[in-house]
C-alpha atoms as a PDB file:
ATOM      1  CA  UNK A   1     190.548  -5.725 137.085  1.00  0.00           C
ATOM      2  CA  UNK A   2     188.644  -2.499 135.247  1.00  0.00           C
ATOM      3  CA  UNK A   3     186.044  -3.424 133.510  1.00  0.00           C
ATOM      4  CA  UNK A   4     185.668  -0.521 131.661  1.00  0.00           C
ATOM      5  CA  UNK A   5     189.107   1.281 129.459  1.00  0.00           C
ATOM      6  CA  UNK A   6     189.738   4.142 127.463  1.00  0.00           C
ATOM      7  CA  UNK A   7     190.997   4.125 124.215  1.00  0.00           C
ATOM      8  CA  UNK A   8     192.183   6.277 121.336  1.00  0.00           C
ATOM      9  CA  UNK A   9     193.175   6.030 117.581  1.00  0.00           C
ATOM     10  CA  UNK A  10     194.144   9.263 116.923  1.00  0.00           C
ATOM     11  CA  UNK A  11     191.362  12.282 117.427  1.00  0.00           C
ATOM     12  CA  UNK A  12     188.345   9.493 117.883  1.00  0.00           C
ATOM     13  CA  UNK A  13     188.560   8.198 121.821  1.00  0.00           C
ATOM     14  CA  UNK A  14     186.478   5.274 122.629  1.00  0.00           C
ATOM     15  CA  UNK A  15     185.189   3.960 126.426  1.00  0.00           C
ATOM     16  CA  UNK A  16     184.754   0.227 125.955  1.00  0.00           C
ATOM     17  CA  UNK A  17     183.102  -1.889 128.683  1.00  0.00           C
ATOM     18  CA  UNK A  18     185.164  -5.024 129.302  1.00  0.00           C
ATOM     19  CA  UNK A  19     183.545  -7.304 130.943  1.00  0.00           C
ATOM     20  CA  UNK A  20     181.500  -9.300 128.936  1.00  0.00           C
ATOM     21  CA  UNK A  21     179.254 -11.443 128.305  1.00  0.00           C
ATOM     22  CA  UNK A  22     177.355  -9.396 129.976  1.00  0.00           C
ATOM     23  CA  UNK A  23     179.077  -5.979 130.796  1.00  0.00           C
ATOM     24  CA  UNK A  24     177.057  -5.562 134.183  1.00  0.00           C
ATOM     25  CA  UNK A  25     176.894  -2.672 136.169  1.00  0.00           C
ATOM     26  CA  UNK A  26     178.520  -3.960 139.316  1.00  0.00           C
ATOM     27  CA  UNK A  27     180.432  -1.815 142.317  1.00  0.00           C
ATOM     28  CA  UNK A  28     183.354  -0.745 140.359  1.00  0.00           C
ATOM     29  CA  UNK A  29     181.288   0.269 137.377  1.00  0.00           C
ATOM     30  CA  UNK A  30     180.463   3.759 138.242  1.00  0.00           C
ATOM     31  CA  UNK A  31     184.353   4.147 139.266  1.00  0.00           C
ATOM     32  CA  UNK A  32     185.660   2.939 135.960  1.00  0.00           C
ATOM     33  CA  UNK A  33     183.212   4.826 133.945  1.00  0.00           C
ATOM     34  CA  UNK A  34     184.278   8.186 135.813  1.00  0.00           C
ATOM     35  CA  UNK A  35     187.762   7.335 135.084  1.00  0.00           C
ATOM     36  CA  UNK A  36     187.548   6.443 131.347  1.00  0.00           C
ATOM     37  CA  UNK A  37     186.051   9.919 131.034  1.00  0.00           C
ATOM     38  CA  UNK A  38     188.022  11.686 132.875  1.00  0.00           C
ATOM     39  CA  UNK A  39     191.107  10.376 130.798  1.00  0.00           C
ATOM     40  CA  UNK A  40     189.039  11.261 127.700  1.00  0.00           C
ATOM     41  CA  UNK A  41     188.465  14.561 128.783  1.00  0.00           C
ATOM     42  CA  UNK A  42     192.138  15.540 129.491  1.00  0.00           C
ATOM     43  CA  UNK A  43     193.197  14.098 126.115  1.00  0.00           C
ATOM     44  CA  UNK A  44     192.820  16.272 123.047  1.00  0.00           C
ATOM     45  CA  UNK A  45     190.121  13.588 121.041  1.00  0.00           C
ATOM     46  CA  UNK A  46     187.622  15.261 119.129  1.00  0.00           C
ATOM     47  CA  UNK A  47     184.257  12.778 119.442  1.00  0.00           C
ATOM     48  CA  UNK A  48     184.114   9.829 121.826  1.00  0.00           C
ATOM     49  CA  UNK A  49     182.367   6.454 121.053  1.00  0.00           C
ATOM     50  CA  UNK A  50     181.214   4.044 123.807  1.00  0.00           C
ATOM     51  CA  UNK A  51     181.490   0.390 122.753  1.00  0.00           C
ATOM     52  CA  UNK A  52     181.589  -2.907 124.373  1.00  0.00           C
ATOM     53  CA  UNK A  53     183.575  -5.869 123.644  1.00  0.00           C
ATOM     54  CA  UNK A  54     181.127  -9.410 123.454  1.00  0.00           C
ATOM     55  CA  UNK A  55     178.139  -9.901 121.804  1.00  0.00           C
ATOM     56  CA  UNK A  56     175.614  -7.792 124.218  1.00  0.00           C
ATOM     57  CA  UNK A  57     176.258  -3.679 124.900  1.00  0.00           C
ATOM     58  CA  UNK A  58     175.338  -4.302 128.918  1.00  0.00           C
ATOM     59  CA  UNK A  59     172.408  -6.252 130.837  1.00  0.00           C
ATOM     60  CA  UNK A  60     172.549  -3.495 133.219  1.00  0.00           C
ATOM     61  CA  UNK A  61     172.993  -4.127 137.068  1.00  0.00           C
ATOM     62  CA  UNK A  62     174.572  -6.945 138.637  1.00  0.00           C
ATOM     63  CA  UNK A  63     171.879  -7.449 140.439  1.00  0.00           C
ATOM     64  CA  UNK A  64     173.045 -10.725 142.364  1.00  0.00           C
ATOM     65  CA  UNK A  65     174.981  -8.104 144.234  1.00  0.00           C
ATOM     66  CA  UNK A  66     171.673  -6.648 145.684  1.00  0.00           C
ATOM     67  CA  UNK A  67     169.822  -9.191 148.031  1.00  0.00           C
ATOM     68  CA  UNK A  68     170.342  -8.143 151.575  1.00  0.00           C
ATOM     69  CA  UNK A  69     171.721  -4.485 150.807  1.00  0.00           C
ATOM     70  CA  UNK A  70     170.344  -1.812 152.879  1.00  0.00           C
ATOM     71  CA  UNK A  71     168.316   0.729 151.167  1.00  0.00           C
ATOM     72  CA  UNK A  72     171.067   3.582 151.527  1.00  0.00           C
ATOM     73  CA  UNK A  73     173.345   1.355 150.225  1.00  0.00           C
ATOM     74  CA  UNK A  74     171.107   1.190 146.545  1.00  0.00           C
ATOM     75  CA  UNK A  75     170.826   5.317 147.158  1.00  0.00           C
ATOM     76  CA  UNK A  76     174.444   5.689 146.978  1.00  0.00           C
ATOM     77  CA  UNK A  77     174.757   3.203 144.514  1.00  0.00           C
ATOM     78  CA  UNK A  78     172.059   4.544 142.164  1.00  0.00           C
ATOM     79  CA  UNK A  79     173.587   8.209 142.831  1.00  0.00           C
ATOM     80  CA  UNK A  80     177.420   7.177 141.692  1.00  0.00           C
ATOM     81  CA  UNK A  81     176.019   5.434 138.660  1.00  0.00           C
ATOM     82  CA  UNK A  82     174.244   8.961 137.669  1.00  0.00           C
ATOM     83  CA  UNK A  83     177.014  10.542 138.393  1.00  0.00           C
ATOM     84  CA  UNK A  84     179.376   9.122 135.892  1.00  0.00           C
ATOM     85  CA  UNK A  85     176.591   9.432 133.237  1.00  0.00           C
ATOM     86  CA  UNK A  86     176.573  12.717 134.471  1.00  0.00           C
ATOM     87  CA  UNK A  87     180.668  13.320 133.898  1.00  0.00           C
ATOM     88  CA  UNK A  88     179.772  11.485 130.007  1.00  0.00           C
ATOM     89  CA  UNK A  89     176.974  13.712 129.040  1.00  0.00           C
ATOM     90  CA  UNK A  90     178.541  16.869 129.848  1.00  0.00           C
ATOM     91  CA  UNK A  91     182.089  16.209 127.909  1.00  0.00           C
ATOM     92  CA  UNK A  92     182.580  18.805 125.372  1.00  0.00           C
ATOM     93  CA  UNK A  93     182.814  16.446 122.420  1.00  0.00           C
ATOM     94  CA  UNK A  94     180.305  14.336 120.693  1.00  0.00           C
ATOM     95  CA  UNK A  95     179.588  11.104 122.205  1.00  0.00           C
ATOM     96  CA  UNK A  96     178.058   8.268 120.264  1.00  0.00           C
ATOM     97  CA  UNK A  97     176.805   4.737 122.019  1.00  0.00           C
ATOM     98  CA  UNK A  98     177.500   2.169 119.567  1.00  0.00           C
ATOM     99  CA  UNK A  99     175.106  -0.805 120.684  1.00  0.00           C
ATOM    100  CA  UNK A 100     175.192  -4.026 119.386  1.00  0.00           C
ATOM    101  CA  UNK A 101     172.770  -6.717 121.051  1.00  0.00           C
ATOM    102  CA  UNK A 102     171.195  -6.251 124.800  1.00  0.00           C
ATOM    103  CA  UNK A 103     171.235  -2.474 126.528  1.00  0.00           C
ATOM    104  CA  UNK A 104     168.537  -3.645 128.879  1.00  0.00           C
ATOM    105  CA  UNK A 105     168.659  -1.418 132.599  1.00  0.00           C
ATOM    106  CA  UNK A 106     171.268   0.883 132.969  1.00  0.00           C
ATOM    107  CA  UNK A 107     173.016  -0.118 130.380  1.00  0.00           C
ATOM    108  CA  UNK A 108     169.980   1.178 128.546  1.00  0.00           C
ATOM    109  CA  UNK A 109     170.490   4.814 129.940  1.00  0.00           C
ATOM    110  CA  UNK A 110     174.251   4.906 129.538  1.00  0.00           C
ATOM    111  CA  UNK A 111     173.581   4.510 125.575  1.00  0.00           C
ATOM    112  CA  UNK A 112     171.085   7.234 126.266  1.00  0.00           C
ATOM    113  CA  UNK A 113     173.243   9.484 128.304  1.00  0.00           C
ATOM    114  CA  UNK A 114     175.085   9.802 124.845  1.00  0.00           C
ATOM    115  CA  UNK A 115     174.390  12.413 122.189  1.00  0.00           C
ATOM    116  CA  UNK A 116     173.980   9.811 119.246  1.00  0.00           C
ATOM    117  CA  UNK A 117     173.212   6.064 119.248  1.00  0.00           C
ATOM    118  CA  UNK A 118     173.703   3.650 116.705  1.00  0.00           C
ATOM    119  CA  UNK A 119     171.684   0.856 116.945  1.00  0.00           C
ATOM    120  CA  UNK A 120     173.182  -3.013 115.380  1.00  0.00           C
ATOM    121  CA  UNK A 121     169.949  -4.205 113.636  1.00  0.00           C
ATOM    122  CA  UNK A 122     170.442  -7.195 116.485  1.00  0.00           C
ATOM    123  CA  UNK A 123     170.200  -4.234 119.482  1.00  0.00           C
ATOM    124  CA  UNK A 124     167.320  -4.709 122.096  1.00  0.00           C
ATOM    125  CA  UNK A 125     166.975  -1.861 124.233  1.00  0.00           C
ATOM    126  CA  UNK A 126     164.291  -2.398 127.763  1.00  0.00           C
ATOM    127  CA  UNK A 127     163.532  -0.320 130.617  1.00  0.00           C
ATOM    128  CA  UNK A 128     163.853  -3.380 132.339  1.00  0.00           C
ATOM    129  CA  UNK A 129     162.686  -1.870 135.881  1.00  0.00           C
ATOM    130  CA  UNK A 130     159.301  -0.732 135.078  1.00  0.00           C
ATOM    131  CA  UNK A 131     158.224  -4.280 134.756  1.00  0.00           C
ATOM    132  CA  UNK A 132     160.060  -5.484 137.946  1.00  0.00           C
ATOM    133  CA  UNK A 133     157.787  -2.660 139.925  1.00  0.00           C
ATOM    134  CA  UNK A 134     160.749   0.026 139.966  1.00  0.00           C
ATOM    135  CA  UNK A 135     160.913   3.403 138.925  1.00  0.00           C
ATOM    136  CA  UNK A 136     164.032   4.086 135.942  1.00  0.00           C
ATOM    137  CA  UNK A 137     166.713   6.074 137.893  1.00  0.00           C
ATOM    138  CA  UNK A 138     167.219   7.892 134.622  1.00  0.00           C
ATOM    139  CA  UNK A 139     165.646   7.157 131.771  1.00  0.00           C
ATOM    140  CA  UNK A 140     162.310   9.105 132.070  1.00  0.00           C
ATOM    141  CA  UNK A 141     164.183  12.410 132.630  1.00  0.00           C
ATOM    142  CA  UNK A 142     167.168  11.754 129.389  1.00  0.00           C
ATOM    143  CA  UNK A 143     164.783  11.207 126.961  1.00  0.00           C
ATOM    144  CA  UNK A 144     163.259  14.477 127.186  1.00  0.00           C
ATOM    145  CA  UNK A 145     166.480  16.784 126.905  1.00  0.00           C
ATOM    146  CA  UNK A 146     167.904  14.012 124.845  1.00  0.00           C
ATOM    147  CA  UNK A 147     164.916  14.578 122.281  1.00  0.00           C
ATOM    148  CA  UNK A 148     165.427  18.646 122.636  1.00  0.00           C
ATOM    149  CA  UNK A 149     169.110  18.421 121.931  1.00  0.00           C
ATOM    150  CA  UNK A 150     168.465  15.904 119.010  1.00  0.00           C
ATOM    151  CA  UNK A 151     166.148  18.760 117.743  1.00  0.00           C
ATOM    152  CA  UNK A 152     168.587  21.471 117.959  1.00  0.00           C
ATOM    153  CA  UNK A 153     171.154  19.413 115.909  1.00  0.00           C
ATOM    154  CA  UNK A 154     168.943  19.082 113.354  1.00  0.00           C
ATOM    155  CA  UNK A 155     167.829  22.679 113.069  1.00  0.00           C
ATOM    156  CA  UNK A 156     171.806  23.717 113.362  1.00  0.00           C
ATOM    157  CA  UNK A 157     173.277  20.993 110.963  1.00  0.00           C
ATOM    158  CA  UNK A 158     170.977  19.290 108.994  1.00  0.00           C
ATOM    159  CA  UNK A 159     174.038  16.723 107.689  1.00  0.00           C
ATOM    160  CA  UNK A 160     173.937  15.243 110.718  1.00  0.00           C
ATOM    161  CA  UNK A 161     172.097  11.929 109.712  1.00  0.00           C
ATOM    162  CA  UNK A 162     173.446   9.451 112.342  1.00  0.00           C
ATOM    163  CA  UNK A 163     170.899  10.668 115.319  1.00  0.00           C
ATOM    164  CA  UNK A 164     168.737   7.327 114.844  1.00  0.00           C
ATOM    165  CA  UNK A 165     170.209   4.589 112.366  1.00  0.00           C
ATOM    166  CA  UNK A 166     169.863   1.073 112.497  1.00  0.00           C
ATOM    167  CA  UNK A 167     173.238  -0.528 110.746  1.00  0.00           C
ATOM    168  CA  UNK A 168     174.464  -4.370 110.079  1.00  0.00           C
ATOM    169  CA  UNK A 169     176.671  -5.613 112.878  1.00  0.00           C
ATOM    170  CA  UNK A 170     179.683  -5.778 110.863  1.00  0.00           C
ATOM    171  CA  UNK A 171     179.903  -2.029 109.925  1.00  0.00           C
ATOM    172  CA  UNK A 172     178.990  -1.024 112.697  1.00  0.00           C
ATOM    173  CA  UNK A 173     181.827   0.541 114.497  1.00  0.00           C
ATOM    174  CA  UNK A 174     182.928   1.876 111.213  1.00  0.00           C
ATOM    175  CA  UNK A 175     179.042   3.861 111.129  1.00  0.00           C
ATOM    176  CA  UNK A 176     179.717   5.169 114.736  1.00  0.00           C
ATOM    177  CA  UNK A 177     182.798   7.198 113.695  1.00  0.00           C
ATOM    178  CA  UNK A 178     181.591   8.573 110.628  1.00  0.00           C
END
């Protein structure tokens, strides 16, 4: 079963993770995600919006799938994850996370791997592994070009007003296309 699929209505494409409640980051998450995007990029949609179906955007890693792993095993892991961030972030149109309750973990830095994010005025976003003694596999080094590219848009189109906005659950997808 994927757990995440790609979607279009016309020129707006969206990746929606599909496995709720929780839309964890488990073994076939990475795979999925690379696949979604790679569909998106070979179609001709003109701005991308990741979504989620259930109440929460993601909880991050499944991380009852961790106990007994072998180190390399979390290295490759952590490394395939990036990866397909990696694939999102450098698509040539506009992505937007559209985040509606808990993007806690990784699902945290796929929302930020995004060039916008619109925030439900329910969404909770936590680091979650600097208080379980971890270091973030990406977090610490998106925000910073996240924050320059933010700053670029504004100096280049100064009508771009969605780079930070808090909107009502209802309207929310609706807000993440405009």
């Amino acid at each position: 079963m994927k757990t995440i699929r790609f979607e279009r209505q016309g020129s707006i494409g969206r990746i929606v993770l599909a496995n709720p409640p929780y839309n964890r980051l488990d073994l076939q998450f990475s795979h999925c995600l690379r696949d979604a995007v790679h569909e998106a990029s070979s179609s001709d949609i003109r701005a991308l919006v990741i979504s989620s179906e259930g109440e929460d955007f993601s909880f991050g890693g499944e991380v009852r799938e961790w106990p007994g792993k072998h180190i390399d095993w979390f290295r490759t892991f952590v490394a395939e994850v990036n990866a397909s961030y990696r694939a999102l972030e450098i698509l040539r149109v506009p992505t937007v996370a559209a985040v509606r309750g808990v993007a806690f973990g990784g699902g945290f830095e796929l929302a930020l791997s995004c060039d916008f994010l619109v925030a439900a005025d329910n969404a909770v976003f936590r680091c979650v592994e600097v208080t379980t003694g971890f270091i973030p596999t990406r977090a610490t080094w998106v925000l910073r070009p996240m924050w320059w590219r933010v700053r670029w848009l504004k100096a280049r189109r100064p009508n771009l007003r969605r780079l930070s906005q808090t909107v009502r659950r209802r309207p929310m997808q609706r807000s993440a296309l405009c």
